[in-house]
N, C-alpha and C. Protein backbone atom coordinates (compact mmCIF):
# COMPACT_ATOMS: atom_id res chain seq x y z
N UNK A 1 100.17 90.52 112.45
CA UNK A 1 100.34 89.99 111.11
C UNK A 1 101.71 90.43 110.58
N UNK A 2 102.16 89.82 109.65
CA UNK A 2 103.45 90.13 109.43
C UNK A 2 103.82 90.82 108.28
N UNK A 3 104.21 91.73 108.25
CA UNK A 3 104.19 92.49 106.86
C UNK A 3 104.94 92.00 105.48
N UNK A 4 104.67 92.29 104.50
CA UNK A 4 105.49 91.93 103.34
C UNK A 4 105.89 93.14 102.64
N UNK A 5 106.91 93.04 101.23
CA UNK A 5 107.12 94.50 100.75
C UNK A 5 105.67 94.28 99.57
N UNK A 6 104.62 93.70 99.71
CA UNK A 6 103.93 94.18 98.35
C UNK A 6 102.92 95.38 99.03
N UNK A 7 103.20 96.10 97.65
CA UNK A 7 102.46 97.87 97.97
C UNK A 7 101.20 97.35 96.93
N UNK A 8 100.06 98.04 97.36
CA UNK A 8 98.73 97.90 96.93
C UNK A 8 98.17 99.53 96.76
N UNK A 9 98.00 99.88 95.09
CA UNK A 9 97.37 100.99 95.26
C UNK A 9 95.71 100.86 95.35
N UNK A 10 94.78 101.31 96.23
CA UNK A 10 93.31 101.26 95.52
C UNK A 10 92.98 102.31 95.58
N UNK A 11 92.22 102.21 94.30
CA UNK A 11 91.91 103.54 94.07
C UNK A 11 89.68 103.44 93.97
N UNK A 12 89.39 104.39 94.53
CA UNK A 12 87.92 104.59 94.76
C UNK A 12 87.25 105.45 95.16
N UNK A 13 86.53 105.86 94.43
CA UNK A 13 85.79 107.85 94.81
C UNK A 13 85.32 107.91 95.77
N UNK A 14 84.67 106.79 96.85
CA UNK A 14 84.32 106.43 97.93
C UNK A 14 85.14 105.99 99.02
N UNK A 15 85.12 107.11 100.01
CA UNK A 15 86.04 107.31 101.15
C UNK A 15 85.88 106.10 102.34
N UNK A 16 84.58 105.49 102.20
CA UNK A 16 84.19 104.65 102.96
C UNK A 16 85.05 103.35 102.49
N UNK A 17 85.22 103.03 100.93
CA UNK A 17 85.69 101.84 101.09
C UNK A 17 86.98 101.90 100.71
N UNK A 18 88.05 103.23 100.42
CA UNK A 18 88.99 103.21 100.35
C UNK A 18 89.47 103.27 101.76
N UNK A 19 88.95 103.45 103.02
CA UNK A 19 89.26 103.51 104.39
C UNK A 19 89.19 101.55 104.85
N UNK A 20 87.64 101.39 104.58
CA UNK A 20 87.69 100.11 105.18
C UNK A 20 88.59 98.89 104.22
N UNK A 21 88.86 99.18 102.47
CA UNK A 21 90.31 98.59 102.19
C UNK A 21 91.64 98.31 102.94
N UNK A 22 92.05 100.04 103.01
CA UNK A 22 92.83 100.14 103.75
C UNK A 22 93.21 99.32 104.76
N UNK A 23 92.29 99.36 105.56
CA UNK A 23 92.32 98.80 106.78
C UNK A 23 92.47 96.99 106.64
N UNK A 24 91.68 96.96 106.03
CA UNK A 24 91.68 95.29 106.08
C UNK A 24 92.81 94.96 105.00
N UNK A 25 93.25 95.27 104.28
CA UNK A 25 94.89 94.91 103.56
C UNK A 25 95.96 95.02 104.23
N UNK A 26 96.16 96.29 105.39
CA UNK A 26 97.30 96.83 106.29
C UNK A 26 97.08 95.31 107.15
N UNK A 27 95.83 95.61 108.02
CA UNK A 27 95.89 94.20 108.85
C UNK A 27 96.63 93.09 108.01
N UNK A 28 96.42 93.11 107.27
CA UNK A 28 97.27 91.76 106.46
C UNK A 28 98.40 91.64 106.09
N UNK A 29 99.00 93.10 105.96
CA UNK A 29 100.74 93.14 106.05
C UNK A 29 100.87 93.81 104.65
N UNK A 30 100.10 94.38 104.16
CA UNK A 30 100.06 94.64 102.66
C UNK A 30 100.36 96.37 102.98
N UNK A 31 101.12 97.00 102.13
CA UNK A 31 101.65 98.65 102.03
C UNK A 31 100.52 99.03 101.57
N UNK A 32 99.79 99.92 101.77
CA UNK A 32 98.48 100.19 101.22
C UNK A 32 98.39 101.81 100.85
N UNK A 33 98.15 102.21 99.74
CA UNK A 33 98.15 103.51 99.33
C UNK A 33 96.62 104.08 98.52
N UNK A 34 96.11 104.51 98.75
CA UNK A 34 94.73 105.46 98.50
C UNK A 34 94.48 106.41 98.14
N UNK A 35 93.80 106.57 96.51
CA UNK A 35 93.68 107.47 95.93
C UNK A 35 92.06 107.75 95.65
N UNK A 36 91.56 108.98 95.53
CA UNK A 36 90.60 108.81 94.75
C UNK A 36 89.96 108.82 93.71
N UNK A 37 91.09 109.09 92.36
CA UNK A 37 90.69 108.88 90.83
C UNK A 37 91.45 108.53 90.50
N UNK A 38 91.15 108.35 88.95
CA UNK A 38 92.19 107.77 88.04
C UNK A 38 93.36 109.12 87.77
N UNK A 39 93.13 110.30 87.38
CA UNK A 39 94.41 110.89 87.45
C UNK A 39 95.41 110.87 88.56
N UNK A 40 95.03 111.07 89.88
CA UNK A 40 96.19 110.80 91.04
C UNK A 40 96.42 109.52 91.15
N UNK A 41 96.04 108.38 90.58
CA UNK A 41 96.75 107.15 90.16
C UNK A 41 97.34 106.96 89.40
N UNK A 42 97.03 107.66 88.16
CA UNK A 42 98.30 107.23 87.26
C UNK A 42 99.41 108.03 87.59
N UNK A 43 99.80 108.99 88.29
CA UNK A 43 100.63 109.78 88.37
C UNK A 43 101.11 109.12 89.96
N UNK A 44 100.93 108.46 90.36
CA UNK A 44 101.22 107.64 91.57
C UNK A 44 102.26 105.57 90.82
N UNK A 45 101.48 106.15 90.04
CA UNK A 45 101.83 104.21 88.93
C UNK A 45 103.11 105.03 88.62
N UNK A 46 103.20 106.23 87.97
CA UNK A 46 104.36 106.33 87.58
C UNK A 46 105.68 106.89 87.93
N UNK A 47 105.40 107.20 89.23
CA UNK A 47 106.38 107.54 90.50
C UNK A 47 106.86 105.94 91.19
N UNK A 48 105.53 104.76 91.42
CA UNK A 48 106.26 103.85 91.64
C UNK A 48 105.71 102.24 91.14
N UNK A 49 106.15 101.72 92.34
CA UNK A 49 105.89 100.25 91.87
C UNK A 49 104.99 99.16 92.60
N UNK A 50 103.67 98.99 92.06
CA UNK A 50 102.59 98.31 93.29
C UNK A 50 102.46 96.82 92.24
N UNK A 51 102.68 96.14 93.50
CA UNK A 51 101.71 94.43 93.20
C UNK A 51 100.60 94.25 92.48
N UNK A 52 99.85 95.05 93.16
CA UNK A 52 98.63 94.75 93.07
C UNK A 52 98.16 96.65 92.58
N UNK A 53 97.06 96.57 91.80
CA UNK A 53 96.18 97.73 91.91
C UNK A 53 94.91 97.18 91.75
N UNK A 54 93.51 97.59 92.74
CA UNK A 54 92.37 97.86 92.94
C UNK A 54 92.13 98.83 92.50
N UNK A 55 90.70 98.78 91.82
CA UNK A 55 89.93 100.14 91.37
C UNK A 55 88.09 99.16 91.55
């Protein structure tokens, strides 16, 4: 698959579906970054710059 520059944060207290996200967005060419709450996300939003955010 061919990658693009859009970065995707998701964020989810559940390791299971922040893994199987992961996975199936990367397959798709998507930058994929994984957090598991809202404080290490917002402090991730404001270091940079994502397309998309999942929660």
């Amino acid at each position: 698959m061919e990658r693009n520059n859009k970065k995707i944060l998701v964020v989810d207290d559940d390791i299971f579906i922040r893994n199987l996200l992961k996975e199936f967005l990367t397959l798709h060419g998507y930058n994929v970054e994984c957090v598991s709450n809202g404080e290490d996300a917002i402090a991730l939003i404001r270091t940079g710059h994502y397309t998309i955010l999942n929660n």
